[in-house]
Protein backbone atom coordinates (compact mmCIF):
# COMPACT_ATOMS: atom_id res chain seq x y z
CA UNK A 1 -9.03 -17.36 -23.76
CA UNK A 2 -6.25 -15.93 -25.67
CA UNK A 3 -3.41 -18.08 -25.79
CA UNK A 4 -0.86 -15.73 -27.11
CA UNK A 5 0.93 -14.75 -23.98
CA UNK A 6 1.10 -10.76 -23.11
CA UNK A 7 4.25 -9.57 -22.89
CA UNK A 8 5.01 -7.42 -20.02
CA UNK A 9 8.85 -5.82 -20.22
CA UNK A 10 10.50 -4.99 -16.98
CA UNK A 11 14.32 -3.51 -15.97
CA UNK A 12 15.22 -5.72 -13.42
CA UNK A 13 14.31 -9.58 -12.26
CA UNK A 14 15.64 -10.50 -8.78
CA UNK A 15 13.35 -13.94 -8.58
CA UNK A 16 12.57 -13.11 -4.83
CA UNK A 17 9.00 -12.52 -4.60
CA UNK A 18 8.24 -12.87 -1.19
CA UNK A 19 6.68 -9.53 -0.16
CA UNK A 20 6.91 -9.86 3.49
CA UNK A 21 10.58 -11.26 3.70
CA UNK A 22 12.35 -8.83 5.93
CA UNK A 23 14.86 -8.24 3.43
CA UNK A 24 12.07 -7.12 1.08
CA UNK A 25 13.61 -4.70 -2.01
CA UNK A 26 11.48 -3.48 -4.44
CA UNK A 27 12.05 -4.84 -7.79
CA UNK A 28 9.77 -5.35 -10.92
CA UNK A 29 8.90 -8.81 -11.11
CA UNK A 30 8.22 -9.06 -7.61
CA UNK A 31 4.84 -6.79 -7.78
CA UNK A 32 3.96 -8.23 -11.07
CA UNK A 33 3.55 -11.54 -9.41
CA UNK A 34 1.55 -9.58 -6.94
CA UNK A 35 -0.77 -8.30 -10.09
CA UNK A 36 -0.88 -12.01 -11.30
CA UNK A 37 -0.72 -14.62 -8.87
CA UNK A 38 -2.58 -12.51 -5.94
CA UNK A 39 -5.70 -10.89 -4.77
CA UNK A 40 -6.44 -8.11 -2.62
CA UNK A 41 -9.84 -8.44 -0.07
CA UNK A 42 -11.02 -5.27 -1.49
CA UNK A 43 -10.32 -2.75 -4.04
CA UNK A 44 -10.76 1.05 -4.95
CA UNK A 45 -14.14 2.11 -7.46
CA UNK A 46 -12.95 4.04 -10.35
CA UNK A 47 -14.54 7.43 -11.42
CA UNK A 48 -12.83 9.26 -14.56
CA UNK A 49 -12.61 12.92 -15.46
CA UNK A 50 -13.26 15.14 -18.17
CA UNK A 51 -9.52 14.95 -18.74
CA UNK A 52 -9.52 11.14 -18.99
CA UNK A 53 -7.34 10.57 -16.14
CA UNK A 54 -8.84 8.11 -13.59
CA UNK A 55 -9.00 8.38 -9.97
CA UNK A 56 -9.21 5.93 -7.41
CA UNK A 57 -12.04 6.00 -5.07
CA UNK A 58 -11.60 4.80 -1.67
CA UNK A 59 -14.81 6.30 -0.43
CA UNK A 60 -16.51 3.15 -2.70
CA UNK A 61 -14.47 0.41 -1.94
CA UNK A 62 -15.55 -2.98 -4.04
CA UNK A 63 -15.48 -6.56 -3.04
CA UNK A 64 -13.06 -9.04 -4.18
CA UNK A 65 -11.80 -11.97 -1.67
CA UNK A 66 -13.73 -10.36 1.35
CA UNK A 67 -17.22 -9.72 0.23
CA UNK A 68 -18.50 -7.53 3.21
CA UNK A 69 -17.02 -5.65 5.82
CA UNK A 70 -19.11 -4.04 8.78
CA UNK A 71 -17.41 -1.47 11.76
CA UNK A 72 -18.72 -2.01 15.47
CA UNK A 73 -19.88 0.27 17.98
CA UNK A 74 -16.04 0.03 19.93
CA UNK A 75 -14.47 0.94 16.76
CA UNK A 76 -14.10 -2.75 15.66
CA UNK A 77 -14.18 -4.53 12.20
CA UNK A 78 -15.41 -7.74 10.95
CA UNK A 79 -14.32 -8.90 7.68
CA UNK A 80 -16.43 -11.57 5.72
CA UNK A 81 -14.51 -13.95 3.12
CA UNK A 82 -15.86 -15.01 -0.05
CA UNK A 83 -16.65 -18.80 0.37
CA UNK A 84 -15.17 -21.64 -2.36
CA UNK A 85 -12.04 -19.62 -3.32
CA UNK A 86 -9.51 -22.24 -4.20
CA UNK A 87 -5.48 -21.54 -4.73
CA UNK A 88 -2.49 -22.71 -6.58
CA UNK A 89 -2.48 -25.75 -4.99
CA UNK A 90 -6.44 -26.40 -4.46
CA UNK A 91 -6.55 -25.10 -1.04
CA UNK A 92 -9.89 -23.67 0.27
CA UNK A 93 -9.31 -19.65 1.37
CA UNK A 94 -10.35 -19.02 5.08
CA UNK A 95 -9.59 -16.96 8.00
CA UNK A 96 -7.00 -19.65 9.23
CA UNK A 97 -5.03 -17.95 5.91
CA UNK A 98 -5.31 -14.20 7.09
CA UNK A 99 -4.87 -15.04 11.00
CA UNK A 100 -1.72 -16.72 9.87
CA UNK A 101 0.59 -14.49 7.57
CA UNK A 102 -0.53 -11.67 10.40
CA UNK A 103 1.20 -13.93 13.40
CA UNK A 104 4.28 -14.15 10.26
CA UNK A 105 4.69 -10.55 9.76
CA UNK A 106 4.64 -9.59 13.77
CA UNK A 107 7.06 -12.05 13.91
CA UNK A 108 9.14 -10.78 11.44
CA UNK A 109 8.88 -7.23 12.32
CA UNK A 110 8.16 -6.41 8.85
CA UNK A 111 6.46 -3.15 7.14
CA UNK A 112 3.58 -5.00 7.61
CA UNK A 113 3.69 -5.09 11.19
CA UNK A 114 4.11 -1.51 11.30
CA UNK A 115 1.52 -0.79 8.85
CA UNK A 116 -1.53 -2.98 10.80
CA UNK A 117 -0.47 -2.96 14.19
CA UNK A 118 1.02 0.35 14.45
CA UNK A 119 -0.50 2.64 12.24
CA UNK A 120 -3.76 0.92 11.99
CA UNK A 121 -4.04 -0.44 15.27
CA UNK A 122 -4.63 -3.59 14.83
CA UNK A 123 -4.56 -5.48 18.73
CA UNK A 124 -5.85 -9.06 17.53
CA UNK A 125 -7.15 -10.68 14.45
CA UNK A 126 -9.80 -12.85 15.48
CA UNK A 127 -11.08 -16.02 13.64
CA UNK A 128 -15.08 -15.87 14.42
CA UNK A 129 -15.72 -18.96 12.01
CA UNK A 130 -14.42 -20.48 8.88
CA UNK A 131 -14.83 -17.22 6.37
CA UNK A 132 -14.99 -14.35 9.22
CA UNK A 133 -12.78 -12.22 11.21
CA UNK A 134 -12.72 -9.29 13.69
CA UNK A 135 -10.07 -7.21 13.44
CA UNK A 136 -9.72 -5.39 17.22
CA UNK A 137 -8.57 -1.57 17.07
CA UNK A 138 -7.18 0.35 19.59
CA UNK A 139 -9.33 3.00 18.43
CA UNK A 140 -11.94 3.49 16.14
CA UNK A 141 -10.41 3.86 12.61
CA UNK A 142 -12.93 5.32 10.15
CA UNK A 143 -10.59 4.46 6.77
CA UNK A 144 -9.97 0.55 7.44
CA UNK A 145 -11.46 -0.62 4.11
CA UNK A 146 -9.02 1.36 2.34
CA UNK A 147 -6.70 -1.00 3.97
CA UNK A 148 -8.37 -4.15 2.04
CA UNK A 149 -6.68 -3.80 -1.04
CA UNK A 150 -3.02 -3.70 0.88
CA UNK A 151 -0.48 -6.83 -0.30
CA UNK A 152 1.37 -5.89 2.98
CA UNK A 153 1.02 -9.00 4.30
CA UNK A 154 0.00 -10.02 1.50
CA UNK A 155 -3.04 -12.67 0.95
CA UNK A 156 -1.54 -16.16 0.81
CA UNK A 157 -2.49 -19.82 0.97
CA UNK A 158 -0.73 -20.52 4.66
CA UNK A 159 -1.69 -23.86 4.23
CA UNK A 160 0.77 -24.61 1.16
CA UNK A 161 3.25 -22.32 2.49
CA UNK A 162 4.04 -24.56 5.87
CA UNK A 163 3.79 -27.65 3.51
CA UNK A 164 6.99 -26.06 1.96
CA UNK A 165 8.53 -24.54 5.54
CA UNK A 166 10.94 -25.79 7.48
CA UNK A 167 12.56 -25.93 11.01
CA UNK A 168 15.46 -23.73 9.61
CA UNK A 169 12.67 -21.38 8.11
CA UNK A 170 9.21 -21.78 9.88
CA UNK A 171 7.36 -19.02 7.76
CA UNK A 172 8.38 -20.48 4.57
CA UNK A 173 10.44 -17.52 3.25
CA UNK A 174 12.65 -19.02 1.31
CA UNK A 175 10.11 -21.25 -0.46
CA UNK A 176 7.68 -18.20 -0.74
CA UNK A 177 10.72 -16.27 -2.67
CA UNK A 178 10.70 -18.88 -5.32
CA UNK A 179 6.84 -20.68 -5.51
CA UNK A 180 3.52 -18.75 -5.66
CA UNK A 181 0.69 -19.47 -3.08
CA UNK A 182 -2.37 -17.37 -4.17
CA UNK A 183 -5.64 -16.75 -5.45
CA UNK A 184 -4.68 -15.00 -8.27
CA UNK A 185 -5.53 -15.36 -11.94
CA UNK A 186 -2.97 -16.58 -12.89
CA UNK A 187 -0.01 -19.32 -11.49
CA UNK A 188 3.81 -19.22 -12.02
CA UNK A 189 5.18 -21.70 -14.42
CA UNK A 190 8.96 -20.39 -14.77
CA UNK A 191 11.51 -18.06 -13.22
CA UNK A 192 14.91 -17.49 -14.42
CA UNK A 193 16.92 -14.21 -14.51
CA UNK A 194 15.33 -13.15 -17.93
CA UNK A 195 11.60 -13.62 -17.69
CA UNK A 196 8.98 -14.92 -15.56
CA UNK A 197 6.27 -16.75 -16.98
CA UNK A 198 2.72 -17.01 -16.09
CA UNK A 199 -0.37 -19.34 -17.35
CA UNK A 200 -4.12 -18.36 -16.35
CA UNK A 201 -6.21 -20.30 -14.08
CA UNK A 202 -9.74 -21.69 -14.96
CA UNK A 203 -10.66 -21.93 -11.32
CA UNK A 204 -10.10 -18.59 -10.67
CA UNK A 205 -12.87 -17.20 -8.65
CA UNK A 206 -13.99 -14.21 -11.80
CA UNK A 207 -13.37 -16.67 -14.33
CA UNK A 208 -10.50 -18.17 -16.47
CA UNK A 209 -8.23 -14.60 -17.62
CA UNK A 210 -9.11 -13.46 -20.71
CA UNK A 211 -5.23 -13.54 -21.37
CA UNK A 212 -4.64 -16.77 -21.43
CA UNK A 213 -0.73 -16.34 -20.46
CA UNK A 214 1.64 -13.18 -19.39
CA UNK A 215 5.38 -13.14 -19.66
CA UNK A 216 7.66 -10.99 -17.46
CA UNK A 217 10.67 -10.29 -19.63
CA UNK A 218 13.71 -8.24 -18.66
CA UNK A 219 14.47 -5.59 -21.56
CA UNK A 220 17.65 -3.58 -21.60
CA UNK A 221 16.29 0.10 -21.94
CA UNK A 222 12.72 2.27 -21.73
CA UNK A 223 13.37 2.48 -25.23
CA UNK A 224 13.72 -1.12 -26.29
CA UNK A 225 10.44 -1.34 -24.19
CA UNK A 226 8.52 1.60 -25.59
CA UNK A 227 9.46 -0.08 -29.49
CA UNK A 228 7.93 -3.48 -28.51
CA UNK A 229 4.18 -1.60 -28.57
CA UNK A 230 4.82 -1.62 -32.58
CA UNK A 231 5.30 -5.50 -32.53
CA UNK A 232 2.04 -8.00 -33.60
CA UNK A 233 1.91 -9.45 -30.17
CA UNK A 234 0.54 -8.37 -27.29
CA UNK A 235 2.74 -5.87 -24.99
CA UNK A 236 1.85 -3.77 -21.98
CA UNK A 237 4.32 -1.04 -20.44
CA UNK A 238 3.47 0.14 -16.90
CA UNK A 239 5.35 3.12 -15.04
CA UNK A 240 5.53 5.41 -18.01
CA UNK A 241 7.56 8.94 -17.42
CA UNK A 242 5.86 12.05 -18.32
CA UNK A 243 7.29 12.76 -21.16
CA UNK A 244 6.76 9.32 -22.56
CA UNK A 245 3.12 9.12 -21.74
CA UNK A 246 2.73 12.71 -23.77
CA UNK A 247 4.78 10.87 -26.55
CA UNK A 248 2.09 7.77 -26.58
CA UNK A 249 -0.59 9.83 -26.21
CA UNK A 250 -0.65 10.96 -29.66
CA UNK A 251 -0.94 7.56 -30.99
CA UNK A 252 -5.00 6.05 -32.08
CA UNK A 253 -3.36 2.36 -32.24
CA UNK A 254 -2.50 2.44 -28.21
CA UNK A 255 -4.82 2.47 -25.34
CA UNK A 256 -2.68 4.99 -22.62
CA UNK A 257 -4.13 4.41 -19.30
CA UNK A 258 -3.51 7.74 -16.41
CA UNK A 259 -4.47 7.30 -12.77
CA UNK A 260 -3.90 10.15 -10.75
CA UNK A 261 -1.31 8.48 -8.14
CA UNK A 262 2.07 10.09 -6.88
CA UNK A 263 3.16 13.28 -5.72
CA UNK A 264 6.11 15.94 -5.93
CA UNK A 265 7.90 17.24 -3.78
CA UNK A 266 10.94 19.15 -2.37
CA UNK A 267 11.84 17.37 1.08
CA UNK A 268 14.27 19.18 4.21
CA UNK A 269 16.52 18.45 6.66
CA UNK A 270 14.58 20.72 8.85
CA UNK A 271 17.15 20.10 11.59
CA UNK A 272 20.30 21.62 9.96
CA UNK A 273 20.77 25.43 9.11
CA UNK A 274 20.01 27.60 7.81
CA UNK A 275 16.43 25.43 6.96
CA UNK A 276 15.85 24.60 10.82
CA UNK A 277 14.05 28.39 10.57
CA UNK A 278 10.95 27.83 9.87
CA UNK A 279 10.72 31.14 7.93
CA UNK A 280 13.66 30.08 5.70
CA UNK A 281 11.42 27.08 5.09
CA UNK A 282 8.95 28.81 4.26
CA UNK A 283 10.74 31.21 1.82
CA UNK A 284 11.53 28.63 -0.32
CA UNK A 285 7.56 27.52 -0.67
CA UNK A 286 6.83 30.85 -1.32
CA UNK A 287 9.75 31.28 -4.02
CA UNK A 288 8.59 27.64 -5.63
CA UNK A 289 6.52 28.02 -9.37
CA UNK A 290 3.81 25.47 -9.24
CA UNK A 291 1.99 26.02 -12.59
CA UNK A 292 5.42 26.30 -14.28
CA UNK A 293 6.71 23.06 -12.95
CA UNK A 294 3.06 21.42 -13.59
CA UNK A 295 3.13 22.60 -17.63
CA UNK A 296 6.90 22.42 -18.31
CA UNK A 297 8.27 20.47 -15.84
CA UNK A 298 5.89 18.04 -15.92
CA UNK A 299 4.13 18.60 -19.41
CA UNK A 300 0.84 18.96 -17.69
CA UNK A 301 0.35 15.97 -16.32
CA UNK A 302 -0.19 16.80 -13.19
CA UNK A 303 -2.72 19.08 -11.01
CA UNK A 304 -2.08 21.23 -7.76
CA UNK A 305 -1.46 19.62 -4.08
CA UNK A 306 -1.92 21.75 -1.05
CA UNK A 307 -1.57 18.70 1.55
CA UNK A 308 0.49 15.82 2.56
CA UNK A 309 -2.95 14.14 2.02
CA UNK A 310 -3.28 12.87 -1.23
CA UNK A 311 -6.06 14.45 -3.55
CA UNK A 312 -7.86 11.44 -3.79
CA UNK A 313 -7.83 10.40 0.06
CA UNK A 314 -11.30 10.91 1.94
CA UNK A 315 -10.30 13.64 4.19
CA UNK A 316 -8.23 15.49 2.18
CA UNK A 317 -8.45 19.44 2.50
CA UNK A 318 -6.07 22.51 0.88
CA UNK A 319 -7.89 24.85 3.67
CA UNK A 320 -4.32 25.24 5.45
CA UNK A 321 -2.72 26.02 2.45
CA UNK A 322 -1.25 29.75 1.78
CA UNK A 323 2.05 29.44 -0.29
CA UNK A 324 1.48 30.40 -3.78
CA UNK A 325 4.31 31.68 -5.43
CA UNK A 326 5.20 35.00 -4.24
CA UNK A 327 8.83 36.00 -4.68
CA UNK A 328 8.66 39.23 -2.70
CA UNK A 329 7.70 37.17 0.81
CA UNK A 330 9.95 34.74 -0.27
CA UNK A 331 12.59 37.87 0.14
CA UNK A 332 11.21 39.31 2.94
CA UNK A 333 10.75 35.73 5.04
CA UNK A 334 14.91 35.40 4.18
CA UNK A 335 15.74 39.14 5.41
CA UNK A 336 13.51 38.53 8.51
CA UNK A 337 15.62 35.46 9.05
CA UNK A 338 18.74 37.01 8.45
CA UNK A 339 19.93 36.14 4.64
CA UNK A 340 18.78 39.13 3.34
CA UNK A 341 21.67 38.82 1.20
CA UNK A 342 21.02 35.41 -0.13
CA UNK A 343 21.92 31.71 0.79
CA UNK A 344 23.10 28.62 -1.37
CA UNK A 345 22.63 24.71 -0.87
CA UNK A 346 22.92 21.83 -2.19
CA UNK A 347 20.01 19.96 -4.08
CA UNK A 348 19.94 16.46 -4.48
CA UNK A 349 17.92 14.82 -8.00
CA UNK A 350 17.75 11.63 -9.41
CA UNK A 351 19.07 12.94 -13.13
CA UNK A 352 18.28 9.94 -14.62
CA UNK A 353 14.95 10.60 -14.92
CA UNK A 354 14.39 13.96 -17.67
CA UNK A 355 11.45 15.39 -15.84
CA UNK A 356 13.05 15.59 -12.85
CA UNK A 357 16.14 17.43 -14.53
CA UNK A 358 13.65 20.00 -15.50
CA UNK A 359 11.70 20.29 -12.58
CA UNK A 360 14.84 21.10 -10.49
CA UNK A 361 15.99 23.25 -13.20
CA UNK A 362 12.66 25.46 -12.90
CA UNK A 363 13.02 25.62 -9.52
CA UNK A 364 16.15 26.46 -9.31
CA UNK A 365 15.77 29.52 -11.94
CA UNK A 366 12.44 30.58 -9.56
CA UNK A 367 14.46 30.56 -6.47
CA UNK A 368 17.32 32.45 -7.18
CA UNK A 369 15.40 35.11 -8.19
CA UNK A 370 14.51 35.21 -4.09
CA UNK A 371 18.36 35.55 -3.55
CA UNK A 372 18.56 30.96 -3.09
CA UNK A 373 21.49 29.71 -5.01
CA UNK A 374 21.16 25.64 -5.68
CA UNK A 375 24.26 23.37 -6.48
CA UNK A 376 22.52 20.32 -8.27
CA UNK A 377 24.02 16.75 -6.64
CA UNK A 378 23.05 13.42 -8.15
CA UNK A 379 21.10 11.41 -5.11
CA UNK A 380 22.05 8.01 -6.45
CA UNK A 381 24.73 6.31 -4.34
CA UNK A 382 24.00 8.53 -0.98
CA UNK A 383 23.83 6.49 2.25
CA UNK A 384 20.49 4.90 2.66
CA UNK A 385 18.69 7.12 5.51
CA UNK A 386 20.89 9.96 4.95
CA UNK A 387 18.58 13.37 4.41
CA UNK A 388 19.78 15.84 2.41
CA UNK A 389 19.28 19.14 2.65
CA UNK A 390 16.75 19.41 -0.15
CA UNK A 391 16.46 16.92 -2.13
CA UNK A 392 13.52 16.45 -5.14
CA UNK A 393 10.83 13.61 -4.52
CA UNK A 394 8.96 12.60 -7.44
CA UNK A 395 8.30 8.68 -6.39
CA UNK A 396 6.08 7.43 -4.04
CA UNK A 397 4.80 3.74 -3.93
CA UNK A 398 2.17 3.93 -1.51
CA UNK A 399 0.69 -0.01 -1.65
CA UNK A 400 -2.54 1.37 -0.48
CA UNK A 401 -4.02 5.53 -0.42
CA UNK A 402 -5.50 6.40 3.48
CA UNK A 403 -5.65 9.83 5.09
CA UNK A 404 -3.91 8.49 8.21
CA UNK A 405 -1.29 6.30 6.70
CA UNK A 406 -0.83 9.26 4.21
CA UNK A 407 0.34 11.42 7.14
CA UNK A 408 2.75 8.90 8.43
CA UNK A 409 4.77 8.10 5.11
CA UNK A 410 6.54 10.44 2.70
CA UNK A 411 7.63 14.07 4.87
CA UNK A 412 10.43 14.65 5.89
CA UNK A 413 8.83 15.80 10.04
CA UNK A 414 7.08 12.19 10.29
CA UNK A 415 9.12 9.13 11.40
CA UNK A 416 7.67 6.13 9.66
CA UNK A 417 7.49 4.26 12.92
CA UNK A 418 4.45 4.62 15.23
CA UNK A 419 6.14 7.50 17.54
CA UNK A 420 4.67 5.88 20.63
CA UNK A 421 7.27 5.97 22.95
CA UNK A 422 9.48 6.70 19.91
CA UNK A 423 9.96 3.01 18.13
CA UNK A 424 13.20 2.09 15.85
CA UNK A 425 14.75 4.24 13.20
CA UNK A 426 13.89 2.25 10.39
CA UNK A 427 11.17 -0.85 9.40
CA UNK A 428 13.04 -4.31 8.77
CA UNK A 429 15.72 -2.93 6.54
CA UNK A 430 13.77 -0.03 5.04
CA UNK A 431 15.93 3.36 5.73
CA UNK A 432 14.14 5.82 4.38
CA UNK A 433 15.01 9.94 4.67
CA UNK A 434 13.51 10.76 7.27
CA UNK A 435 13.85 12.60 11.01
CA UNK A 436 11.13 12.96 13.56
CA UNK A 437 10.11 16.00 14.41
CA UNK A 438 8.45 16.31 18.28
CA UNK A 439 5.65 18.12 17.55
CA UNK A 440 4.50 16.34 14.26
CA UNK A 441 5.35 13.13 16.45
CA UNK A 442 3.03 14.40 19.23
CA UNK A 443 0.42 15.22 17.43
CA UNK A 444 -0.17 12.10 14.77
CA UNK A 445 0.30 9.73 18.35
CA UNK A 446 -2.86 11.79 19.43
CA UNK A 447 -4.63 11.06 16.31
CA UNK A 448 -3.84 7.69 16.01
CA UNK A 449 -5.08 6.76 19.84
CA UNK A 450 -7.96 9.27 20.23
CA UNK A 451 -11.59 7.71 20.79
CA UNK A 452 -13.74 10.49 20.26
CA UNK A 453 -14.90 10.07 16.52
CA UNK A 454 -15.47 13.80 15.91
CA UNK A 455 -12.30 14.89 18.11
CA UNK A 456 -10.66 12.17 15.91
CA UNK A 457 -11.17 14.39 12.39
CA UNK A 458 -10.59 17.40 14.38
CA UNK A 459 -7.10 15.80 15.37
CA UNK A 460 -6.83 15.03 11.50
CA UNK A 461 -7.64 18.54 10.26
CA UNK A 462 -5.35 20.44 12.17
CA UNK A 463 -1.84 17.92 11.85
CA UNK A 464 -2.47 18.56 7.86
CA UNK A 465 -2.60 22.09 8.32
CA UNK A 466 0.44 21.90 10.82
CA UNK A 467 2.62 20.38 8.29
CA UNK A 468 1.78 22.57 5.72
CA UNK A 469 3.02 25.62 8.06
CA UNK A 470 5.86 23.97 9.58
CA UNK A 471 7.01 23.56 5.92
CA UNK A 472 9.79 20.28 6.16
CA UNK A 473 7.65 19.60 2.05
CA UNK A 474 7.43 21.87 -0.10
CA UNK A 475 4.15 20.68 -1.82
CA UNK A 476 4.10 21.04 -5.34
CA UNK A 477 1.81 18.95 -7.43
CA UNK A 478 0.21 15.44 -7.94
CA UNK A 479 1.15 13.28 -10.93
CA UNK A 480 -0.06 10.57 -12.95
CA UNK A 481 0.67 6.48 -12.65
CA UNK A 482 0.54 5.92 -16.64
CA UNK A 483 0.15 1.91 -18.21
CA UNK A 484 -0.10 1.73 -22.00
CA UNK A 485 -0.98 -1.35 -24.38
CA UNK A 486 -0.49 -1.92 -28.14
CA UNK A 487 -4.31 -3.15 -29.66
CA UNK A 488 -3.03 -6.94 -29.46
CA UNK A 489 -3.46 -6.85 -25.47
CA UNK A 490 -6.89 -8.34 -24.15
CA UNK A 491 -8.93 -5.34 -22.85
CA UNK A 492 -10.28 -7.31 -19.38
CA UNK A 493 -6.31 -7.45 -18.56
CA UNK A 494 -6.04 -3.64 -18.06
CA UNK A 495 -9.66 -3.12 -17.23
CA UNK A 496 -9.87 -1.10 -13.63
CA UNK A 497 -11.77 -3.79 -12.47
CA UNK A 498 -8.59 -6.24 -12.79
CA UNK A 499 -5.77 -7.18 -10.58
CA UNK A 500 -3.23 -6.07 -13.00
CA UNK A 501 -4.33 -2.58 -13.53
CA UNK A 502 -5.41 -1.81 -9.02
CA UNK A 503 -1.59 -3.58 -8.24
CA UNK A 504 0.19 -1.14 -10.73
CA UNK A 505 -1.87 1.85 -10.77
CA UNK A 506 -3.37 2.07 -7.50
CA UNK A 507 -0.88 0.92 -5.28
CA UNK A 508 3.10 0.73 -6.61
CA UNK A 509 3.22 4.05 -8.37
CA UNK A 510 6.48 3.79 -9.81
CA UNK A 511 8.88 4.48 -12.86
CA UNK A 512 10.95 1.94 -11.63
CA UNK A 513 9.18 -0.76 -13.42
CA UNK A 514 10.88 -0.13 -16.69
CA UNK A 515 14.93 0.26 -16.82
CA UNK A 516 15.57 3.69 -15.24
């Protein structure tokens, strides 16, 4: 064990690292004690590509606190836990542990609760002994081990959290923002508003961590960060920007690490003019240059997506798809919808990232050659909720890939509540820019309830073809998740098979780790 402690620099420390606290927000040290002081029940294989770029497989899901999992004839699941797992504080893991933080988060009304009981259906979690569980379904749900490797609830030791709960906060909340109750590899030592500090656990059901000790420290800049690689101790960067991961690339003294993991694209207030036309919508997929946003917008880090299913998912399928770039339908799609003559907007980009500068900038060249005029408008600081009329999406934490759940969280026509009878506007106090549209609303409630297995994919097929046509994304092209470490940093740490690397690759696909 390696006693020199990796250093891990982050943007932002907000010592709150309960992931299931209703006031959840995302920060960087939060997830990092999810890589390090957590576990997931299950976990993507790995399959890599001539390119180098990994890819997630949630077709071959691999044991890690569950050890089996088995469907039943009514659509069912029973989960089987991995006996003699101890946490922090010595505690045997059971199904008490899972049955519990699932009462918390319906309690709560947390993302959680949406996630499980909405999405997935989840109707009761049933303790069937000591290390077993049936999860009942409304309906038979052919993707539930994808959902093994979600933190949302996440995995805890219940029985240390209501040791530190109290009348004025039953679910321990407030002592889960500030103590660790896992079976991670790792425990938390310190917090304070610069670093976070973490020492590795012998008892650790794979073994004591290779790296003995990892530090969370708060840097000022991506640059300060990206300079740290040169220093003789062990650093690791995760969230890396396009144009930094070309950069790094070039280097033989780093190991650069690229999981195909988020998506682009342009999102629309489908339900203001002149883009509640559906052939106006349309247009501007038409006028939109993939393979010049994908090599200069992007620097070729990315490949084509023709769904609102990601690449990787099982039942993804670009069958529906029929919008490459063709200016002269773009034109003719406008005339038949009445701006022959042209129409302007606004756009809305986050400009402090580069690649998104020159994404919009591409686009915005492409589509005024179809007569579209764009008035760039810095999305930082808009209301939370508010959709613009186009605005640029290049980020998308997903916390676990599914065809299903795919559907129901990133487009513009899909509320991110479960639409039957029509459910709250937002998820604890998660906003996000979105409006329902009836038909996509319709349409995913069928899927979600329907019994019939093969009616089920049937269901499936034809919603992702429906919101490629009804055109609220403009679909542009999957991107890379992209962790780099200098030679110092113990290879099991960044490994697929580890913790670390499935929590930041697999499942918080973000930029935001680093300052922004």
């Amino acid at each position: 064990m390696s006693t020199q402690p990796v250093i891990v620099p982050v943007g932002t420390i907000r010592q709150k690292l309960d992931n299931d606290d209703p006031n959840y927000i995302f920060a960087p040290d939060l997830y990092m004690n999810l890589a390090l002081s957590y576990d997931s029940l299950a976990a993507p294989g790995v399959s890599t590509g001539r390119d180098g770029v990994m890819e997630p497989r949630y077709d071959m899901m691999q044991p890690r606190l569950a050890t089996a999992w088995e469907e039943q004839a009514n659509g069912d699941w029973i989960v089987s836990l991995r006996p003699g797992i101890r946490s922090h504080a010595g505690n045997e893991w059971c199904a008490e542990d899972i049955a519990w933080v699932f009462e918390k988060v319906t309690a709560q009304g947390v993302m959680a609760c949406w996630r499980w009981r909405e999405v997935v259906g989840v109707t009761q979690v049933e303790i069937l002994d000591r290390h077993r569980l049936r999860f009942h379904l409304r309906s038979p749900y052919p993707h539930f081990p994808n959902w093994l490797i979600s933190v949302s609830p996440n995995m805890v030791d219940s029985t240390a959290i209501q040791a530190g709960s109290s009348a004025e906060d039953p679910w321990g909340i407030e002592w889960l923002n500030s103590h660790v109750a896992g079976f991670g590899a790792y425990e938390l030592t310190s917090m304070d508003a610069d670093r976070l500090c973490f020492s590795g656990r012998n008892e650790y059901w794979m073994g004591a961590p290779e790296a003995g000790a990892v530090e969370v420290q708060k840097v000022g800049s991506r640059a300060e960060a990206i300079r740290m690689l040169d220093e003789n101790r062990p650093v690791v960067l995760a969230g890396l920007m396009p144009d930094e991961a070309v950069a790094l690339l070039k280097r033989d003294d780093l190991t650069v690490l690229r999981t195909w993991a988020g998506h682009n694209s342009v999102e629309i207030d489908f339900t203001a003019a002149p883009f509640d036309d559906a052939r106006v919508r349309q247009a501007l997929a038409f006028a939109t240059p993939v393979e010049q946003i994908m090599a200069d917008g992007m620097l070729g880090q990315a490949r084509p997506w023709r769904s609102p299913v990601k690449g990787f998912s099982q039942w993804y399928s670009g069958a529906g798809w029929r919008f490459d770039q063709d200016i002269a339908k773009a034109r003719t799609l406008l005339k038949e919808a009445g701006f022959g003559s042209g129409l302007a907007s606004d756009f809305y980009v986050d400009p402090r990232r580069p690649y998104n500068v020159r994404i919009a900038e591409i686009i915005a060249a492409a589509w005024r050659q179809a007569g579209i005029e764009l008035v760039m408008r810095d999305i930082n600081g808009m209301p939370d909720g508010w959709l613009p009329p186009l605005f640029l999406r290049t980020e998308c934490a997903h916390n676990l890939s599914e065809p299903f759940y795919d559907l129901a969280h990133d487009y513009a026509a899909m509320n991110p509540v479960f639409p039957l009878p029509g459910g709250p506007t937002n998820v604890g106090n998660w906003r996000p820019r979105w409006k329902k549209n009836p038909g996509a609303v319709e349409r995913f409630g069928a899927l979600l309830c329907e019994c019939d297995r093969d009616r089920k994919r049937e269901r499936f097929d034809d919603l992702q073809s429906w919101l490629v046509d009804f055109g609220s994304s403009v679909f542009i092209a999957e991107g890379h998740q992209v962790m780099v470490a200098n030679r110092h940093v113990p290879a099991s740490l960044i490994a697929p098979e580890s913790r670390f690397f499935q929590a930041l690759n697999h499942q918080n696909c973000t930029t935001n780790y680093l300052p922004r």
